[in-house]
Each structure stands twice: as structure tokens, then as C-alpha cells.
Protein backbone atom coordinates (compact mmCIF):
# COMPACT_ATOMS: atom_id res chain seq x y z
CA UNK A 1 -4.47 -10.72 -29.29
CA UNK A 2 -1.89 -8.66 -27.81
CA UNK A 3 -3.17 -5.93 -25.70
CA UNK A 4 0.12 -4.36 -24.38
CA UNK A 5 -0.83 -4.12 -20.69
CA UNK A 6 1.57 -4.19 -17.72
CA UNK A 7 0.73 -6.34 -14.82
CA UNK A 8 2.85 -5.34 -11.69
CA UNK A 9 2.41 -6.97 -8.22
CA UNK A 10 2.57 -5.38 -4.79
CA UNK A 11 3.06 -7.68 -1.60
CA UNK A 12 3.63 -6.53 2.19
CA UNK A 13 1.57 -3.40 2.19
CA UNK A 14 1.97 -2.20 5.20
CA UNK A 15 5.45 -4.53 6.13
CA UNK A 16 4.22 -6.66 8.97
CA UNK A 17 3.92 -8.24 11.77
CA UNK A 18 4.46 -4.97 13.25
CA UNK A 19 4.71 -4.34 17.25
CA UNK A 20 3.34 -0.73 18.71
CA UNK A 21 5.26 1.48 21.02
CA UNK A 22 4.22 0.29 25.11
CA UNK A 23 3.19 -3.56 23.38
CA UNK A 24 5.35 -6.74 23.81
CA UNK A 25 3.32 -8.27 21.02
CA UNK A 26 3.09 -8.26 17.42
CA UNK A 27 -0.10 -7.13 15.23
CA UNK A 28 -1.09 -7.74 12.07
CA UNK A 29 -3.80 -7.59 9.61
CA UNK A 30 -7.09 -6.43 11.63
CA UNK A 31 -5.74 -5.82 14.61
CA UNK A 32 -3.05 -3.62 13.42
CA UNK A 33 -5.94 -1.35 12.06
CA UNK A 34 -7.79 -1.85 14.67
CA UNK A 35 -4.59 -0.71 17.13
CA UNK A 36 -4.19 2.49 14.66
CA UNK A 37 -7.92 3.49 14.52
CA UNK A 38 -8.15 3.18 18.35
CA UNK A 39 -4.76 5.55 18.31
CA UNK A 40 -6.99 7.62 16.11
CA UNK A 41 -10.00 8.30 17.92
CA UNK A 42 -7.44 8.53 21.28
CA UNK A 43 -5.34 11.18 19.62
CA UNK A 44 -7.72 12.71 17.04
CA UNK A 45 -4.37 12.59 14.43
CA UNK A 46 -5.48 11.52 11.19
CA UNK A 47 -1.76 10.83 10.50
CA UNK A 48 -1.67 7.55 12.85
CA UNK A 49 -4.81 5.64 10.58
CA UNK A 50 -2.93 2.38 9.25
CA UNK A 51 -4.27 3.09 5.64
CA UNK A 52 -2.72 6.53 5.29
CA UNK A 53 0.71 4.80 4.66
CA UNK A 54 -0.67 2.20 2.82
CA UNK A 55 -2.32 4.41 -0.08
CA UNK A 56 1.35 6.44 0.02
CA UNK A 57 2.97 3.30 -0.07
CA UNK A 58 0.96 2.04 -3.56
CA UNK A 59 0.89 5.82 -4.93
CA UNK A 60 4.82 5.40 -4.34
CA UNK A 61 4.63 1.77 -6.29
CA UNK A 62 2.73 3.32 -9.08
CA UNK A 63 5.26 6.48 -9.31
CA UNK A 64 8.28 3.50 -9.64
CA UNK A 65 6.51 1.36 -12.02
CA UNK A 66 5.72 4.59 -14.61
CA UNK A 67 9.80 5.71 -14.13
CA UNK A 68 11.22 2.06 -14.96
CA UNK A 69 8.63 0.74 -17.49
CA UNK A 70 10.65 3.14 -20.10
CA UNK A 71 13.65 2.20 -19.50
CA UNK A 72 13.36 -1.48 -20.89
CA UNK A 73 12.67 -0.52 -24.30
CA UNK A 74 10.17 1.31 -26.38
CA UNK A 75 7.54 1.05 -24.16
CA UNK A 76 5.76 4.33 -23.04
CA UNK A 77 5.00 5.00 -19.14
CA UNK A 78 1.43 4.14 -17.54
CA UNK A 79 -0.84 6.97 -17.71
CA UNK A 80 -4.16 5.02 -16.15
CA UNK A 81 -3.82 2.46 -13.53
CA UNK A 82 -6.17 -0.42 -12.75
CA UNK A 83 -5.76 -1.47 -9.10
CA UNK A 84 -7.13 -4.78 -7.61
CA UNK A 85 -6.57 -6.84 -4.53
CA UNK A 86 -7.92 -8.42 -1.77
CA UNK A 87 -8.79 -7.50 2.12
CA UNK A 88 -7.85 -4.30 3.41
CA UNK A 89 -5.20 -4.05 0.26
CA UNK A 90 -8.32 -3.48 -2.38
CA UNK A 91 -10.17 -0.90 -0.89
């Protein structure tokens, strides 16, 4: 049975290893949360929280997938999205 879904996949959300201003090392994963939740409570800016860009980044991902999907045929834009994933990238 054909049920007409489209799968798309998402990899290196956020892009990293990734190395802080003042560091000589590389983060990634937890500690790169970590390092932007301790910039957080430091700072009180909401704007440096790791996961800020990484919702923006997948909103951005969805936006892409609903403006190309009609352009390979008769096939009508997502309305609804289902997201899934792993970690940090399935809350």
C-alpha cells in the first residue's frame, strides 16, 4: 500500500565540532550545550542557548523541503510534519 509520505533526513544540526570564543579546544555534543547553557545563566541572553539555532535550523529544513517537494512533479507541499530523532536532535 502506497501511502504517499515524504521521508527527508537532517544531519549536522548544529555543524560541529565547534570551538568558543577565549577556548583552544573544540566542543561537541554535551559539552557544547553545556558551554552555551553556562553562557546562559552567565549572561542571562536567551539568544546564546545551543538549541535556539537548532529548532531555527530544522524550522528552516522544513520551510526548504515544503518549497522543493512541488517542484518534482505533481506532488503537493507538506502541510503536517512528523519529526523524529535521537539525543539532543529529538527533543
Amino acid at each position: 500500500m502506497e501511502l504517499g509520505d515524504i521521508v527527508a533526513e537532517l544531519n549536522q544540526i548544529p555543524n560541529q565540532p565547534l570551538i568558543f570564543a577565549g577556548e583552544d579546544f573544540s566542543r561537541s555534543e554535551d559539552s557544547l550545550l553545556a558551554k552555551t547553557w553556562d553562557l546562559f545563566i552567565q549572561t542571562r541572553d536567551p539568544m546564546v542557548i545551543g538549541r535556539l539555532p537548532m529548532a531555527k535550523a530544522v524550522v528552516r529544513a522544513m520551510d526548504a523541503i515544503q518549497e522543493f517537494i512541488p517542484t518534482i512533479g505533481n506532488v503537493p507541499a507538506p502541510k503536517t510534519f512528523l519529526l523524529a530523532g535521537g539525543s539532543k536532535r529529538g527533543w
